[in-house]
PDB file of N, CA and C in Angstrom:
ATOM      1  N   UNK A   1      21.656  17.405-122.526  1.00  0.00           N
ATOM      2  CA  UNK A   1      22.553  17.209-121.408  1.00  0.00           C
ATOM      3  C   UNK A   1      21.916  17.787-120.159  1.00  0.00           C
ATOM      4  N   UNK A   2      22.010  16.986-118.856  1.00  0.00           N
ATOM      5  CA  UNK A   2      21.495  17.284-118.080  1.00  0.00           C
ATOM      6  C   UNK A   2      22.358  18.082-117.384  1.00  0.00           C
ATOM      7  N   UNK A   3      22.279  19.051-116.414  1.00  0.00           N
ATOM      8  CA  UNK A   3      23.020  19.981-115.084  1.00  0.00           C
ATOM      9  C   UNK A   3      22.815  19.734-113.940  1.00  0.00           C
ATOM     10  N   UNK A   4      23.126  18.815-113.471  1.00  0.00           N
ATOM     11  CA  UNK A   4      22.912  18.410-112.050  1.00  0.00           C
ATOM     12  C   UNK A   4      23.328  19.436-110.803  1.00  0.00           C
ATOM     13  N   UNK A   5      24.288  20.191-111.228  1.00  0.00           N
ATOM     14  CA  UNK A   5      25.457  20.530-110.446  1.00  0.00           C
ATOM     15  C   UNK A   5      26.180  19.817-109.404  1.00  0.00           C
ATOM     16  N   UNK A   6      25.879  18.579-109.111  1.00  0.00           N
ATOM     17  CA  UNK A   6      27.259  17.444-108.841  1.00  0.00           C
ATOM     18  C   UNK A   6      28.460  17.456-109.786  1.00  0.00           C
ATOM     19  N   UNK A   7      29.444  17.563-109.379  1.00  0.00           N
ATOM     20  CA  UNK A   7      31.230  18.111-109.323  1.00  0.00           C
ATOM     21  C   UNK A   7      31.494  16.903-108.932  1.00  0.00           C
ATOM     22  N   UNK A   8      32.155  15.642-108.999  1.00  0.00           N
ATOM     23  CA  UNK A   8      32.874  14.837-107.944  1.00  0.00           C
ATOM     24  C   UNK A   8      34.166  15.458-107.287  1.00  0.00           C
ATOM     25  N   UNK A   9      34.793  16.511-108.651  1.00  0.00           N
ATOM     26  CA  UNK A   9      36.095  17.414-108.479  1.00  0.00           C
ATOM     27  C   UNK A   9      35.559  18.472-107.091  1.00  0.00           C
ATOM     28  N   UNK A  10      34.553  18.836-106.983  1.00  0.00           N
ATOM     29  CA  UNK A  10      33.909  19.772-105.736  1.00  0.00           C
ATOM     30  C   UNK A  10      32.861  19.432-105.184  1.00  0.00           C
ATOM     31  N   UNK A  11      33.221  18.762-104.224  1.00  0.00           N
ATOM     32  CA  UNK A  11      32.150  18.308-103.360  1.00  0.00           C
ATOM     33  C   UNK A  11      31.626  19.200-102.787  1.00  0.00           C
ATOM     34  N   UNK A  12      32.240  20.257-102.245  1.00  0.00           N
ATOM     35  CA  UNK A  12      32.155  20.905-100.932  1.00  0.00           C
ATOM     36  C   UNK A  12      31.146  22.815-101.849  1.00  0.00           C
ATOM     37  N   UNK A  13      31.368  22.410-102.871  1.00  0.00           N
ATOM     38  CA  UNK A  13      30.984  23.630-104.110  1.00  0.00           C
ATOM     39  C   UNK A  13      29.889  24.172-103.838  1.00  0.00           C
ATOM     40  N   UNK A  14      28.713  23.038-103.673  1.00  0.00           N
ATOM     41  CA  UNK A  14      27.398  23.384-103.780  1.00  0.00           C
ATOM     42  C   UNK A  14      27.008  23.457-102.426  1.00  0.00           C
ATOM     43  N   UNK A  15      27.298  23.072-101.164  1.00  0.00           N
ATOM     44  CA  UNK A  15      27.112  24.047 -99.686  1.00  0.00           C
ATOM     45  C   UNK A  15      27.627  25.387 -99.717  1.00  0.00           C
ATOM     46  N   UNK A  16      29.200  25.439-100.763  1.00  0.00           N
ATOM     47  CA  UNK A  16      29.370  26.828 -99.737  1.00  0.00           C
ATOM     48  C   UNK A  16      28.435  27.946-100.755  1.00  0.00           C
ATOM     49  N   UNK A  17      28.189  27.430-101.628  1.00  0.00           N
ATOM     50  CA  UNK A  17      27.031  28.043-102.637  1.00  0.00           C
ATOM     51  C   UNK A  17      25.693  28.833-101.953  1.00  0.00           C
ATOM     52  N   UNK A  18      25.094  26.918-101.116  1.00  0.00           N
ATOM     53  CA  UNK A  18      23.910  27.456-100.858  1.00  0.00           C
ATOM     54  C   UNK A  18      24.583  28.567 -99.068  1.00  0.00           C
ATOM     55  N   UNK A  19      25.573  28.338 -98.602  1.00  0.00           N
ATOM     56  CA  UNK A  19      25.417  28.648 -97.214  1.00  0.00           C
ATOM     57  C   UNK A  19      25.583  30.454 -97.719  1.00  0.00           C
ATOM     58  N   UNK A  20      26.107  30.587 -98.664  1.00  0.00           N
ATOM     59  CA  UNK A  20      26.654  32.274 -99.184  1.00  0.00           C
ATOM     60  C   UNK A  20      25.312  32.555 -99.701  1.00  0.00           C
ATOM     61  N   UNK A  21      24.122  31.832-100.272  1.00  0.00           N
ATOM     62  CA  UNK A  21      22.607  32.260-100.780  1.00  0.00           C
ATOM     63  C   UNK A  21      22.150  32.592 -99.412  1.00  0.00           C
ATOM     64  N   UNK A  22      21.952  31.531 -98.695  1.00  0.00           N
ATOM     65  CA  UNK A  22      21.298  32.074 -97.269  1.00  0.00           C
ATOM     66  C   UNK A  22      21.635  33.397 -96.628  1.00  0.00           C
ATOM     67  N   UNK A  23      23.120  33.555 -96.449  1.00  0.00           N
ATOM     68  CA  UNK A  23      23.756  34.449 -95.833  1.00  0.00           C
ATOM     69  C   UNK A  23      23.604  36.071 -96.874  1.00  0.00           C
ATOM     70  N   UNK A  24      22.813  35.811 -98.124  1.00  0.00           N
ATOM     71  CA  UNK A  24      22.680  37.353 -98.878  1.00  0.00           C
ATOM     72  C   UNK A  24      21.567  37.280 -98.655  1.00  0.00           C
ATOM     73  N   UNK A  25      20.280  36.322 -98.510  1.00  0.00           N
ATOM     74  CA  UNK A  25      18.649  36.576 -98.558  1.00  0.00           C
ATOM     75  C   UNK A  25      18.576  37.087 -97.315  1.00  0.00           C
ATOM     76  N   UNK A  26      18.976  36.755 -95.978  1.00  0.00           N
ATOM     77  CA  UNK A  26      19.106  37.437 -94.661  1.00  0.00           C
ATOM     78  C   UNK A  26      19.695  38.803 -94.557  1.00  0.00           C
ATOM     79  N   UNK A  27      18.678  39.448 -94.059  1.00  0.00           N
ATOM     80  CA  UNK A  27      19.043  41.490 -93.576  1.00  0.00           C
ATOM     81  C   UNK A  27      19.711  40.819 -92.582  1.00  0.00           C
ATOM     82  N   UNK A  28      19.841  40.189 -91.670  1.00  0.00           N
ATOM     83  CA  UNK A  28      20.852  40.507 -90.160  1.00  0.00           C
ATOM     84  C   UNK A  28      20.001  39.274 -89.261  1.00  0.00           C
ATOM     85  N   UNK A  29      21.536  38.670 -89.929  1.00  0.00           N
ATOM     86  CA  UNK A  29      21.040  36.859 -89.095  1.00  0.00           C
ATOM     87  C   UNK A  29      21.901  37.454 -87.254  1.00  0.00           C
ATOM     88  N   UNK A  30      21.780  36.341 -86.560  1.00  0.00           N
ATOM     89  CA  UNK A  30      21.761  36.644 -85.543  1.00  0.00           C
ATOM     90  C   UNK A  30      23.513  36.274 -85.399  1.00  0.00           C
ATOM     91  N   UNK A  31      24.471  37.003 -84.566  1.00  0.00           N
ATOM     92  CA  UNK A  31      26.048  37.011 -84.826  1.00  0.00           C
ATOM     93  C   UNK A  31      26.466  35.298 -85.111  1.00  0.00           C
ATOM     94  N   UNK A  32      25.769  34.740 -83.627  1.00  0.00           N
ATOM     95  CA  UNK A  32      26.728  33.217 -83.644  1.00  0.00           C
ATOM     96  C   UNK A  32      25.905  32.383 -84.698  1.00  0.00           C
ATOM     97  N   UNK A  33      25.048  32.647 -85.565  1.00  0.00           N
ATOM     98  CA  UNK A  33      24.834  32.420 -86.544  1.00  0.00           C
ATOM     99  C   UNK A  33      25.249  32.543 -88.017  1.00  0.00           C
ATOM    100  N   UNK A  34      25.848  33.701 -87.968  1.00  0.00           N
ATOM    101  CA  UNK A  34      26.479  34.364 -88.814  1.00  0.00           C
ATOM    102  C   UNK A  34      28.058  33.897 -88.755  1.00  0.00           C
ATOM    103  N   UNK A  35      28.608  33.246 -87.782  1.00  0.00           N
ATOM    104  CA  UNK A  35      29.778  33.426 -87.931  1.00  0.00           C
ATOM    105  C   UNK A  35      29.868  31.503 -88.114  1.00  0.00           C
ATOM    106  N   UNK A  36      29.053  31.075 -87.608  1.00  0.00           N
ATOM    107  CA  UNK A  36      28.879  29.777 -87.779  1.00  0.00           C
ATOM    108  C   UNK A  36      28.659  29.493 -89.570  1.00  0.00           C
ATOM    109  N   UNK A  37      27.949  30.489 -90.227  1.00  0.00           N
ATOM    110  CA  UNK A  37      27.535  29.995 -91.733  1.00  0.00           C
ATOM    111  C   UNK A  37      28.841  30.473 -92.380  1.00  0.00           C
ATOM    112  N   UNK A  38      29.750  31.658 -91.986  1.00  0.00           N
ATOM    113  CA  UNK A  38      30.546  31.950 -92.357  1.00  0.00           C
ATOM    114  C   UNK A  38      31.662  31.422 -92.073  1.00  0.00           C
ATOM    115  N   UNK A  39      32.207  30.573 -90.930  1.00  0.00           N
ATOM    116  CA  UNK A  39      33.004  29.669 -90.964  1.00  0.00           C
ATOM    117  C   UNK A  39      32.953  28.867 -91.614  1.00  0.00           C
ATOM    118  N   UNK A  40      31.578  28.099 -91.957  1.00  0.00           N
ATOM    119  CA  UNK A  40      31.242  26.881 -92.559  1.00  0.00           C
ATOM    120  C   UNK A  40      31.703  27.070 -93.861  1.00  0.00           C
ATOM    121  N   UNK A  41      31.467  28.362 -94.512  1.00  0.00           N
ATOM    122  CA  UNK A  41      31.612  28.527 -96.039  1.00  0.00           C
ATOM    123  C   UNK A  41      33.382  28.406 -96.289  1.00  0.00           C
ATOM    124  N   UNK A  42      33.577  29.024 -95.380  1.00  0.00           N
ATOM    125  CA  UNK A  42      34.970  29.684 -95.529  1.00  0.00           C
ATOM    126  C   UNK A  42      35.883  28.137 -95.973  1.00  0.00           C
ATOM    127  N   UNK A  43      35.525  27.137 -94.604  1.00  0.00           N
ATOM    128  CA  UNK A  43      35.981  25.601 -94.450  1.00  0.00           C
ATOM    129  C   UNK A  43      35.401  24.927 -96.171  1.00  0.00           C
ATOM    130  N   UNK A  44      34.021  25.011 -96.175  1.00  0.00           N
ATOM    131  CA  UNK A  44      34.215  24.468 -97.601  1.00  0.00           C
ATOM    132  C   UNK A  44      34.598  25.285 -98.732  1.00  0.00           C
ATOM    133  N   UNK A  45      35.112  26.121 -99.061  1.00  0.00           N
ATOM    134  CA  UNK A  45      35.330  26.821-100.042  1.00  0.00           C
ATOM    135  C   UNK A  45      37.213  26.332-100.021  1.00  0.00           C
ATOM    136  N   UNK A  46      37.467  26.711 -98.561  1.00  0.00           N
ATOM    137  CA  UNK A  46      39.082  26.442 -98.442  1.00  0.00           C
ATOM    138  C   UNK A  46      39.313  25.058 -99.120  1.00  0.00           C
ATOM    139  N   UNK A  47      38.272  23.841 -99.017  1.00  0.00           N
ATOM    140  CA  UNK A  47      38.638  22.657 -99.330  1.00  0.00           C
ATOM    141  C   UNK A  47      38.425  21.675-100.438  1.00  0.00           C
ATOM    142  N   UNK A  48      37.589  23.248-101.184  1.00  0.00           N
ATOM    143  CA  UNK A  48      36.915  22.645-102.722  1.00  0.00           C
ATOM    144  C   UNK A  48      38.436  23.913-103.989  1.00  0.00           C
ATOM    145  N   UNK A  49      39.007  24.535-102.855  1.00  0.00           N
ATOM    146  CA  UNK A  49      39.524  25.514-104.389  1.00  0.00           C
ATOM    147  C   UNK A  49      38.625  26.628-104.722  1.00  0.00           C
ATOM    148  N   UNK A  50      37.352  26.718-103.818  1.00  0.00           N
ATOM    149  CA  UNK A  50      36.798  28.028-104.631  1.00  0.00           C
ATOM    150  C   UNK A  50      37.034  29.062-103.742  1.00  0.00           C
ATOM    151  N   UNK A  51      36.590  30.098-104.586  1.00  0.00           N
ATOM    152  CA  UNK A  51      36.876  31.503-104.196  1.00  0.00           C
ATOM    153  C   UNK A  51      35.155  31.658-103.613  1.00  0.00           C
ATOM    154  N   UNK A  52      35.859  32.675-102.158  1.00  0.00           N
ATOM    155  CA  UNK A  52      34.442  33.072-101.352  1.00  0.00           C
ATOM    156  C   UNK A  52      34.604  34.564-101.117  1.00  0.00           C
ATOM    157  N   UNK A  53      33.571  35.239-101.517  1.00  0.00           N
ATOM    158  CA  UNK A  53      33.204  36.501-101.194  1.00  0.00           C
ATOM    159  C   UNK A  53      32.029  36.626-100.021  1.00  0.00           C
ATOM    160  N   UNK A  54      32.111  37.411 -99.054  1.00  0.00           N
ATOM    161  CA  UNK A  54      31.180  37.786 -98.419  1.00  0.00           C
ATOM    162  C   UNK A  54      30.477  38.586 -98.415  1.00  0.00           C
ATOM    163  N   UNK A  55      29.317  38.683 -98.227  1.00  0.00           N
ATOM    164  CA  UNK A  55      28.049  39.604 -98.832  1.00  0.00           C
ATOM    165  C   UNK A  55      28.272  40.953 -97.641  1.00  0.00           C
ATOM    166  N   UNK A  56      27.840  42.138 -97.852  1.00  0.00           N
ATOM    167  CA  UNK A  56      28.060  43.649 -97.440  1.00  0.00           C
ATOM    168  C   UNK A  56      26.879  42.953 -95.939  1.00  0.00           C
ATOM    169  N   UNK A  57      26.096  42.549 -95.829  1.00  0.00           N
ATOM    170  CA  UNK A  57      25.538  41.835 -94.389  1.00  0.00           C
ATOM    171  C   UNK A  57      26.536  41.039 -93.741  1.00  0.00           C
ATOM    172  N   UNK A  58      27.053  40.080 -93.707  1.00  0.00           N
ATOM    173  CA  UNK A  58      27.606  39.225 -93.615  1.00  0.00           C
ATOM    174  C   UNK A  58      28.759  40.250 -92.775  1.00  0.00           C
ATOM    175  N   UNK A  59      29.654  41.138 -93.234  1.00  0.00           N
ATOM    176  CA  UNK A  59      30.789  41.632 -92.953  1.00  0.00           C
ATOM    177  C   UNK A  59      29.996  42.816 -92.017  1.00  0.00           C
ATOM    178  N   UNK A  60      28.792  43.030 -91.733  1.00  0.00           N
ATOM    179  CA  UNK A  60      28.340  44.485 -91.177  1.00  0.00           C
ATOM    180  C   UNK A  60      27.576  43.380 -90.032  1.00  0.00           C
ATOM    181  N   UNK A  61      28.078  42.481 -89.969  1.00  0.00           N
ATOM    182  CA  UNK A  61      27.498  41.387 -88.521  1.00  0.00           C
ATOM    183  C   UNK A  61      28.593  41.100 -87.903  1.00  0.00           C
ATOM    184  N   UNK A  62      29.653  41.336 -88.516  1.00  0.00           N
ATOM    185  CA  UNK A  62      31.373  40.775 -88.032  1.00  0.00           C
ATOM    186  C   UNK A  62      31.506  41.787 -86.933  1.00  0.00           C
ATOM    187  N   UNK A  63      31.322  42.847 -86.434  1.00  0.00           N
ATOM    188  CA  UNK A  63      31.659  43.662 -85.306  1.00  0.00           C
ATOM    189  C   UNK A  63      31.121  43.592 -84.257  1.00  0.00           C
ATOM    190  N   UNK A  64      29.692  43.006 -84.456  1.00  0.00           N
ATOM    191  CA  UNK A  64      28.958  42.528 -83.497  1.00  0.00           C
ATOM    192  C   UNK A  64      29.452  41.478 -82.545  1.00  0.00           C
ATOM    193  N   UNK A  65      29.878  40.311 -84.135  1.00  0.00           N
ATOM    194  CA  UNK A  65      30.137  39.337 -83.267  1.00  0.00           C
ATOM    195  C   UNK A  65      30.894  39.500 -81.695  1.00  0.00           C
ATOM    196  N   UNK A  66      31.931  40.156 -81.646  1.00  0.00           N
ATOM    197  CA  UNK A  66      32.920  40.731 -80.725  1.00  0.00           C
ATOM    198  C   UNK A  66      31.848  41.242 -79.244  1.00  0.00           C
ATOM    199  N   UNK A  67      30.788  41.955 -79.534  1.00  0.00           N
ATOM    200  CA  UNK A  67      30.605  42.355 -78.444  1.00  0.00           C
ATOM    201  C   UNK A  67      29.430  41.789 -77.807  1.00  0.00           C
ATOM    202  N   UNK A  68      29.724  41.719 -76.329  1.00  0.00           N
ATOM    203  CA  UNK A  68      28.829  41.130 -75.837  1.00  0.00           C
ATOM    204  C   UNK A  68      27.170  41.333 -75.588  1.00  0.00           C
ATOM    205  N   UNK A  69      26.348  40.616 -76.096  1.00  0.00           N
ATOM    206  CA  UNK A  69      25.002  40.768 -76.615  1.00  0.00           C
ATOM    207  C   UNK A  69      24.095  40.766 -75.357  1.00  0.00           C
ATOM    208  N   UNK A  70      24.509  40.268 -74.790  1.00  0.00           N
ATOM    209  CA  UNK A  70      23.877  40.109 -73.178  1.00  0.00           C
ATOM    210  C   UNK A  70      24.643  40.767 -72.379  1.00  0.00           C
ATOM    211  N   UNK A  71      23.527  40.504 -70.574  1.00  0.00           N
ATOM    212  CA  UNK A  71      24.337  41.567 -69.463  1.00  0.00           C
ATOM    213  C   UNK A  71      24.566  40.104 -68.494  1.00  0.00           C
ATOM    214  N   UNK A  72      25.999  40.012 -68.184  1.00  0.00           N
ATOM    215  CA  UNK A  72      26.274  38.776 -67.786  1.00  0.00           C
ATOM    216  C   UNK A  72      26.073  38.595 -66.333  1.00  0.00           C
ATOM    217  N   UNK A  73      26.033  39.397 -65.912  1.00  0.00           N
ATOM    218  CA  UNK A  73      25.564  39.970 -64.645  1.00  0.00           C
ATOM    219  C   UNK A  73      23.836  39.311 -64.161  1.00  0.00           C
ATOM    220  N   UNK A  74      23.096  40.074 -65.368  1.00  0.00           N
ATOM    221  CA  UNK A  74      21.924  39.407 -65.167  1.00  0.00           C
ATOM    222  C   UNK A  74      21.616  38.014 -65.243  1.00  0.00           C
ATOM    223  N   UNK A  75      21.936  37.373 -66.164  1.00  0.00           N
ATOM    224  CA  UNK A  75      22.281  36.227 -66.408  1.00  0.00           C
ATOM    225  C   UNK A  75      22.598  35.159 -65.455  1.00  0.00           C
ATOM    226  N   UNK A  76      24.214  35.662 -64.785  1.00  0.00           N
ATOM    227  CA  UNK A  76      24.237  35.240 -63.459  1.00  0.00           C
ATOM    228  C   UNK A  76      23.294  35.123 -62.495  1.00  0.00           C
ATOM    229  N   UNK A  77      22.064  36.010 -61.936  1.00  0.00           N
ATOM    230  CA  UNK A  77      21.639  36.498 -61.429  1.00  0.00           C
ATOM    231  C   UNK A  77      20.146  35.587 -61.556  1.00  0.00           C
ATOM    232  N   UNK A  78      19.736  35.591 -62.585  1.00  0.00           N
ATOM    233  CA  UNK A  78      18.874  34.516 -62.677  1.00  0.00           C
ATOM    234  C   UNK A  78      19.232  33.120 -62.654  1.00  0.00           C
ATOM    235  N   UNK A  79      20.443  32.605 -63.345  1.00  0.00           N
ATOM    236  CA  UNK A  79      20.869  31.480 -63.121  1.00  0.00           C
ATOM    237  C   UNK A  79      20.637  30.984 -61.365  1.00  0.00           C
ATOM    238  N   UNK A  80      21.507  31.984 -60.726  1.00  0.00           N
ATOM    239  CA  UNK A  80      21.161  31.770 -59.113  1.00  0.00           C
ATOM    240  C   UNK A  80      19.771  31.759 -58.909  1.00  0.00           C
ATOM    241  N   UNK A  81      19.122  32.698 -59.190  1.00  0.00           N
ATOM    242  CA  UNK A  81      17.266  32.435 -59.038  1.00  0.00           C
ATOM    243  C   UNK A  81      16.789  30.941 -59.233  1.00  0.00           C
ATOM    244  N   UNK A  82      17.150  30.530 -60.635  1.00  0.00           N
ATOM    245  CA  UNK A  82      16.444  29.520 -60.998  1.00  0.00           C
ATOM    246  C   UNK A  82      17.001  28.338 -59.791  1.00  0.00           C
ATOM    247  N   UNK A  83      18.337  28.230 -59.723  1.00  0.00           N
ATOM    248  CA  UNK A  83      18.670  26.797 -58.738  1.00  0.00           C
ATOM    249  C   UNK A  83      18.578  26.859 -57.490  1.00  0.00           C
ATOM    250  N   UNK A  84      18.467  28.619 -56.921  1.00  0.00           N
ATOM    251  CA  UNK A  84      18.167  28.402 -55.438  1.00  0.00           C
ATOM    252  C   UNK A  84      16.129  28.119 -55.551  1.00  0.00           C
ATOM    253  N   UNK A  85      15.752  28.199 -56.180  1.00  0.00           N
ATOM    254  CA  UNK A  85      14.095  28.307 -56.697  1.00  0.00           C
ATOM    255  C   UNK A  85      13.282  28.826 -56.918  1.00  0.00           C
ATOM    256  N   UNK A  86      14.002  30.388 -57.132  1.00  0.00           N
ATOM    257  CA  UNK A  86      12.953  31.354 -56.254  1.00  0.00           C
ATOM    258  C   UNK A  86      12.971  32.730 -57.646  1.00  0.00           C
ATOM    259  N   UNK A  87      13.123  31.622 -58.748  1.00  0.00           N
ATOM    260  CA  UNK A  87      12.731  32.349 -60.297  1.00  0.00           C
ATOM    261  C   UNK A  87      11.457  32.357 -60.470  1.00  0.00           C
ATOM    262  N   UNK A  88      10.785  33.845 -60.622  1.00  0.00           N
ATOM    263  CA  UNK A  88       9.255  33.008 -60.984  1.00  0.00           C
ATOM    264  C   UNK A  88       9.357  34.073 -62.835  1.00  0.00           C
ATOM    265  N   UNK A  89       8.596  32.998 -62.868  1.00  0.00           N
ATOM    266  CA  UNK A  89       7.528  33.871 -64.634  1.00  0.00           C
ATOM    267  C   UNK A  89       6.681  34.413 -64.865  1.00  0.00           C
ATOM    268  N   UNK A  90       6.904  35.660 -65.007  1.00  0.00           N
ATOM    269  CA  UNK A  90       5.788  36.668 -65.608  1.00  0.00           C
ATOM    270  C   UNK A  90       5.344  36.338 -66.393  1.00  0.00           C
ATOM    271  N   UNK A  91       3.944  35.182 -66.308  1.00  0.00           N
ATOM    272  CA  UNK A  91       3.289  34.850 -67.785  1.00  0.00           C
ATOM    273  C   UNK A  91       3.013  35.591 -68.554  1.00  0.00           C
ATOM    274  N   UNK A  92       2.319  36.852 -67.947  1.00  0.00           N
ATOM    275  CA  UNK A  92       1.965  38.307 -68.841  1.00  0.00           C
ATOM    276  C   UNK A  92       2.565  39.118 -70.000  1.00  0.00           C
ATOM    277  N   UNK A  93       3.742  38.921 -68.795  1.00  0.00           N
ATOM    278  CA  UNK A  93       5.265  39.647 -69.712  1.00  0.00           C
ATOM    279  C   UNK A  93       5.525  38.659 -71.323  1.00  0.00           C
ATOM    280  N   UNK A  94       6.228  37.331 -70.771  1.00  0.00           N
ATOM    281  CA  UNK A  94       5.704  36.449 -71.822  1.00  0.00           C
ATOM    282  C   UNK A  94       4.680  36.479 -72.770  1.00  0.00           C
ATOM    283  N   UNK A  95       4.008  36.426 -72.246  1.00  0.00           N
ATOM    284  CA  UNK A  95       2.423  36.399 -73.513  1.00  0.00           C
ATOM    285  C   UNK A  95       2.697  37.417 -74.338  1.00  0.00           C
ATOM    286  N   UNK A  96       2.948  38.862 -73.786  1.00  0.00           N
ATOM    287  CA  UNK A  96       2.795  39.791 -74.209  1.00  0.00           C
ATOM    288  C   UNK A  96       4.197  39.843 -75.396  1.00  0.00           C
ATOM    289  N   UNK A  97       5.417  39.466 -74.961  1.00  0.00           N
ATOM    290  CA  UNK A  97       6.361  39.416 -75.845  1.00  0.00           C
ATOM    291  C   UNK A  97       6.203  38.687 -76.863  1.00  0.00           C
ATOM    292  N   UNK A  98       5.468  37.488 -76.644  1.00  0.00           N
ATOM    293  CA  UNK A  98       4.717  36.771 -77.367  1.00  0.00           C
ATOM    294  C   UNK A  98       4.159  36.964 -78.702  1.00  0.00           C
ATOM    295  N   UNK A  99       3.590  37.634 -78.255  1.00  0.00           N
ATOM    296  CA  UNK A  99       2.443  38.266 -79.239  1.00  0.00           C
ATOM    297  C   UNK A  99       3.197  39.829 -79.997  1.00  0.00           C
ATOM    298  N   UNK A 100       3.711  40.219 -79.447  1.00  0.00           N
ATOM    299  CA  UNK A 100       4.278  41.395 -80.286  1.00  0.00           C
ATOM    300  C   UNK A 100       5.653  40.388 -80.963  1.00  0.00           C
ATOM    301  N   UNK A 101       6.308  39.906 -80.627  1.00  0.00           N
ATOM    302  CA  UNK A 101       7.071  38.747 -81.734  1.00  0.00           C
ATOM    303  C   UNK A 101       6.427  38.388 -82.799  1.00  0.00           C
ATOM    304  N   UNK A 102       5.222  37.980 -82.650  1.00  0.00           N
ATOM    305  CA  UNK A 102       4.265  36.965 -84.145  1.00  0.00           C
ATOM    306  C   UNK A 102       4.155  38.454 -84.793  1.00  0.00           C
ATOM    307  N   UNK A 103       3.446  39.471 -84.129  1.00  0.00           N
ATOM    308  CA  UNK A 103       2.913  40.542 -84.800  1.00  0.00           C
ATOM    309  C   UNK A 103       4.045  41.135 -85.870  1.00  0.00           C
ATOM    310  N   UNK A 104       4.645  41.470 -85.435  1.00  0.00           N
ATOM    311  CA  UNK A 104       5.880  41.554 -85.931  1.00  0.00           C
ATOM    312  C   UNK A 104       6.536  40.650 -87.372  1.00  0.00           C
ATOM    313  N   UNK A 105       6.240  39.686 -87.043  1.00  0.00           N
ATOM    314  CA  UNK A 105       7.116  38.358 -88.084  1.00  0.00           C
ATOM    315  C   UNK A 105       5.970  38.966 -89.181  1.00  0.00           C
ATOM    316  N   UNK A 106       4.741  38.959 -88.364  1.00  0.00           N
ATOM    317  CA  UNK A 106       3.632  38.302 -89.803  1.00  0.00           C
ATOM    318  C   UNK A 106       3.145  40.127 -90.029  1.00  0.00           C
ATOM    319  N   UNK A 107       3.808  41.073 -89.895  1.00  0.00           N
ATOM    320  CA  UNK A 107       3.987  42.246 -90.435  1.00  0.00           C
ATOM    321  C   UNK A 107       4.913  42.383 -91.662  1.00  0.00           C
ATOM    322  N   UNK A 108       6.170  41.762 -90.857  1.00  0.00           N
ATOM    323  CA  UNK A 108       7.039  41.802 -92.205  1.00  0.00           C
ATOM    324  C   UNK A 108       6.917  41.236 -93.170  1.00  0.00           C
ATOM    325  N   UNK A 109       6.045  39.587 -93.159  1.00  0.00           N
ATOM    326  CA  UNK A 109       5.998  38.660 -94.245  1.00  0.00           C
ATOM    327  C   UNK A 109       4.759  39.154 -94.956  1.00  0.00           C
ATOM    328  N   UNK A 110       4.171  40.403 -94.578  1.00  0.00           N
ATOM    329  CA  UNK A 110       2.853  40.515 -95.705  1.00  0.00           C
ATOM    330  C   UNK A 110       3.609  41.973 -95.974  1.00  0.00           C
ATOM    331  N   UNK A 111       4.826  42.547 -95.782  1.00  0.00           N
ATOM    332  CA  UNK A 111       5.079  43.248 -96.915  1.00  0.00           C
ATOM    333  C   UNK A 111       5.484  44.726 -96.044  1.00  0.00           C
TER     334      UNK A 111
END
């Protein structure tokens, strides 16, 4: 006998499956990410009958969500830069964030 895990009785079974795998292999997805996979689960779980638990990450990203991650101020502030024209780019700065970003990724992925 084969195991497909196709349900016709639960369609919705095997997303909120994989979206709750994603959401435990991730240390600290980013909030509107987090609340987006966790809505999603919540919606298919509500509509298949299953039961959803949320992983100890998942619920330690929920407080975040609430607060504001940016300075809106600045934001503003460049927005006006960019349309009056007079935004420029620190390629340097860039590059440099750049490069300590990769350094970083490909630090963690060798261990």
């Amino acid at each position: 006998m084969k195991i497909t895990g196709n349900n016709p009785e639960l369609p919705n079974a095997r997303s909120a499956q994989a979206v709750a795998a994603r959401q435990q292999g991730k240390a600290a997805a980013p909030a509107p990410a987090a609340e987006a996979a966790t809505q999603g689960a919540q919606r298919a779980a509500a509509g298949a009958g299953v039961p959803l638990t949320l992983s100890s990450n998942v619920r330690a990203v929920e407080p975040g969500r609430q607060a504001a991650d940016f300075d809106a101020a600045k934001v503003k502030a460049v927005k006006a830069a960019i349309e009056n024209g007079t935004f420029r780019v620190d390629a340097e700065a860039v590059a440099d964030k750049l490069l300590a970003n990769a350094f970083e990724t490909l630090s963690r992925s060798q261990g």
